[in-house]
Protein backbone atom coordinates (compact mmCIF):
# COMPACT_ATOMS: atom_id res chain seq x y z
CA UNK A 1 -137.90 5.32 -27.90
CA UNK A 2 -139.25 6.26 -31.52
CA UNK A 3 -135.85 6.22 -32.73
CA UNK A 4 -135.65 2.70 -31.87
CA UNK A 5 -138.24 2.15 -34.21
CA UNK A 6 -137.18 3.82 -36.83
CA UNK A 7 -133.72 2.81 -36.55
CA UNK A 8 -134.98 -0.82 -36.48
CA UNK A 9 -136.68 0.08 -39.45
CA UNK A 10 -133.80 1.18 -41.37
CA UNK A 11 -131.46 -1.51 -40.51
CA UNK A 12 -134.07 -3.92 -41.27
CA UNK A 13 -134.62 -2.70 -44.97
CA UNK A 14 -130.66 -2.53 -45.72
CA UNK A 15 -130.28 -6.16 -44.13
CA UNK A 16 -132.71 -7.63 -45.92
CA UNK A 17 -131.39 -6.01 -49.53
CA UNK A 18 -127.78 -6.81 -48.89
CA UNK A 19 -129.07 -10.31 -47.48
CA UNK A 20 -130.32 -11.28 -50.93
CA UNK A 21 -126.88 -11.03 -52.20
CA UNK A 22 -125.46 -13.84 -50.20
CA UNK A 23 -125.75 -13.76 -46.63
CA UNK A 24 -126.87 -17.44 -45.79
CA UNK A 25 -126.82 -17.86 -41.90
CA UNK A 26 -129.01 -19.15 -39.81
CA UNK A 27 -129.59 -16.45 -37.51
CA UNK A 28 -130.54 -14.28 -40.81
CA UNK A 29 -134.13 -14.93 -40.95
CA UNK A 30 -134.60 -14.60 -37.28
CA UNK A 31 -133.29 -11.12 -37.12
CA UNK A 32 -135.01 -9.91 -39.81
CA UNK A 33 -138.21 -10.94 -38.01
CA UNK A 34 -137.09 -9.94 -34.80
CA UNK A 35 -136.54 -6.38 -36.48
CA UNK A 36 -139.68 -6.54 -38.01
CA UNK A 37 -141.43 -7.12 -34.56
CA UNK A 38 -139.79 -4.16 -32.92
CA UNK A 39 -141.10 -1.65 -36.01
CA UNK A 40 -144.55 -3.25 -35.39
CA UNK A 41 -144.23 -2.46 -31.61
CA UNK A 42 -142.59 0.99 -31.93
CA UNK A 43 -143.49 2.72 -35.37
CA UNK A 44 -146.94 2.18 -36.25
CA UNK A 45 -149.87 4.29 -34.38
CA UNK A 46 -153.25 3.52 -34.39
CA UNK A 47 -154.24 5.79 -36.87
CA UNK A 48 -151.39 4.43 -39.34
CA UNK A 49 -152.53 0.63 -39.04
CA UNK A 50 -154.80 -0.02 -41.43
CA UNK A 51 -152.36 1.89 -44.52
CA UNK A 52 -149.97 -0.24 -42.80
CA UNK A 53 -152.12 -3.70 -42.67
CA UNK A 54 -153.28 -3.40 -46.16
CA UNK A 55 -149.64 -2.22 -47.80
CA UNK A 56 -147.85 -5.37 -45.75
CA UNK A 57 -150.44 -7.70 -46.97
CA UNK A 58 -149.89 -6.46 -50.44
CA UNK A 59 -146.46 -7.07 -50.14
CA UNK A 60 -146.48 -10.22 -48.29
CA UNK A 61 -148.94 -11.53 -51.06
CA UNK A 62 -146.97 -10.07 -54.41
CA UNK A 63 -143.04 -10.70 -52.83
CA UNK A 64 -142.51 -13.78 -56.14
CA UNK A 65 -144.75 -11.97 -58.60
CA UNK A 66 -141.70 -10.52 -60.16
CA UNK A 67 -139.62 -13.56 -60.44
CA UNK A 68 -140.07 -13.54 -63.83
CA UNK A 69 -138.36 -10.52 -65.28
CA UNK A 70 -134.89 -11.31 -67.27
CA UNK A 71 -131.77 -11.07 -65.38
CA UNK A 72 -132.57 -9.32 -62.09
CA UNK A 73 -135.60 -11.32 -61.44
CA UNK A 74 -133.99 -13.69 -59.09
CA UNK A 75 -132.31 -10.65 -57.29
CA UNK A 76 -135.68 -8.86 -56.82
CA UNK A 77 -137.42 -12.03 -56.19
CA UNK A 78 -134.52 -12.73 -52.98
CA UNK A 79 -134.65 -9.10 -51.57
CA UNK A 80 -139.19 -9.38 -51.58
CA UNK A 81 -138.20 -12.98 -49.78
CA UNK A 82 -136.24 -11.12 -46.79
CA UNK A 83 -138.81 -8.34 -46.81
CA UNK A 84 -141.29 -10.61 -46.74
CA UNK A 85 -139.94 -12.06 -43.49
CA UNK A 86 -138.88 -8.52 -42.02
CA UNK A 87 -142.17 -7.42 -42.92
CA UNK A 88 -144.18 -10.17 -42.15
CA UNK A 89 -143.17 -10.07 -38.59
CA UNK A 90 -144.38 -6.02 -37.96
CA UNK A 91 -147.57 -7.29 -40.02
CA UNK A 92 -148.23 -9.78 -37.16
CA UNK A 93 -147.90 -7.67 -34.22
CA UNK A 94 -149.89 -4.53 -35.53
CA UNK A 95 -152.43 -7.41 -36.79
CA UNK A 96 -152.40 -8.67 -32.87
CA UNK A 97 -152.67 -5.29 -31.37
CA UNK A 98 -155.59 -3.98 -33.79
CA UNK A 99 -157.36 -7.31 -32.64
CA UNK A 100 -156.74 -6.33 -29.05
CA UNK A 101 -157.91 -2.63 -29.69
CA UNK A 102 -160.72 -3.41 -31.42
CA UNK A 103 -161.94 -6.38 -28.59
CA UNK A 104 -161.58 -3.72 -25.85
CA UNK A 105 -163.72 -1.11 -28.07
């Protein structure tokens, strides 16, 4: 089962780089969150969720900070897009389950 996760994880980070280069489908944003969900289900432990909280949200909140660099800014700016929405998905579902966990404590 963990190398579901991690597997996940993987193809998630090379879909969403080669997806900035032209891949314009409509199914392409869905899978990348889709992915993103089963890494949030399957790699992150308790113990690793708030590294993993705090890193995503610093992601999620700096993916068109670098927009503005010369010549490769768009290309950088398109691959933090996709792992925005990759990401964004495993950010929900470990924010959903540390909720739960911490309501049962």
């Amino acid at each position: 089962m963990n190398n579901i996760g991690k597997i996940a994880f993987i193809i998630g980070l090379v879909i969403a780089v080669i997806g900035a280069f032209g891949i314009s489908a409509s199914w392409f944003g869905w899978a990348l969150v889709v992915l993103g969900v089963v890494v949030g289900f399957m790699n992150v432990s308790p113990s690793e969720t708030r590294g993993f909280l705090i890193a995503g949200m610093a992601l999620l909140l700096s993916a068109s900070a670098l927009n503005g660099i010369p010549y490769v800014g768009d290309h950088i700016s398109a691959i933090m897009s996709n792992l925005s929405l990759f990401l964004g998905g495993a950010v929900f579902i470990v924010a959903i389950m540390s909720l739960f966990q911490s309501a049962r404590d």
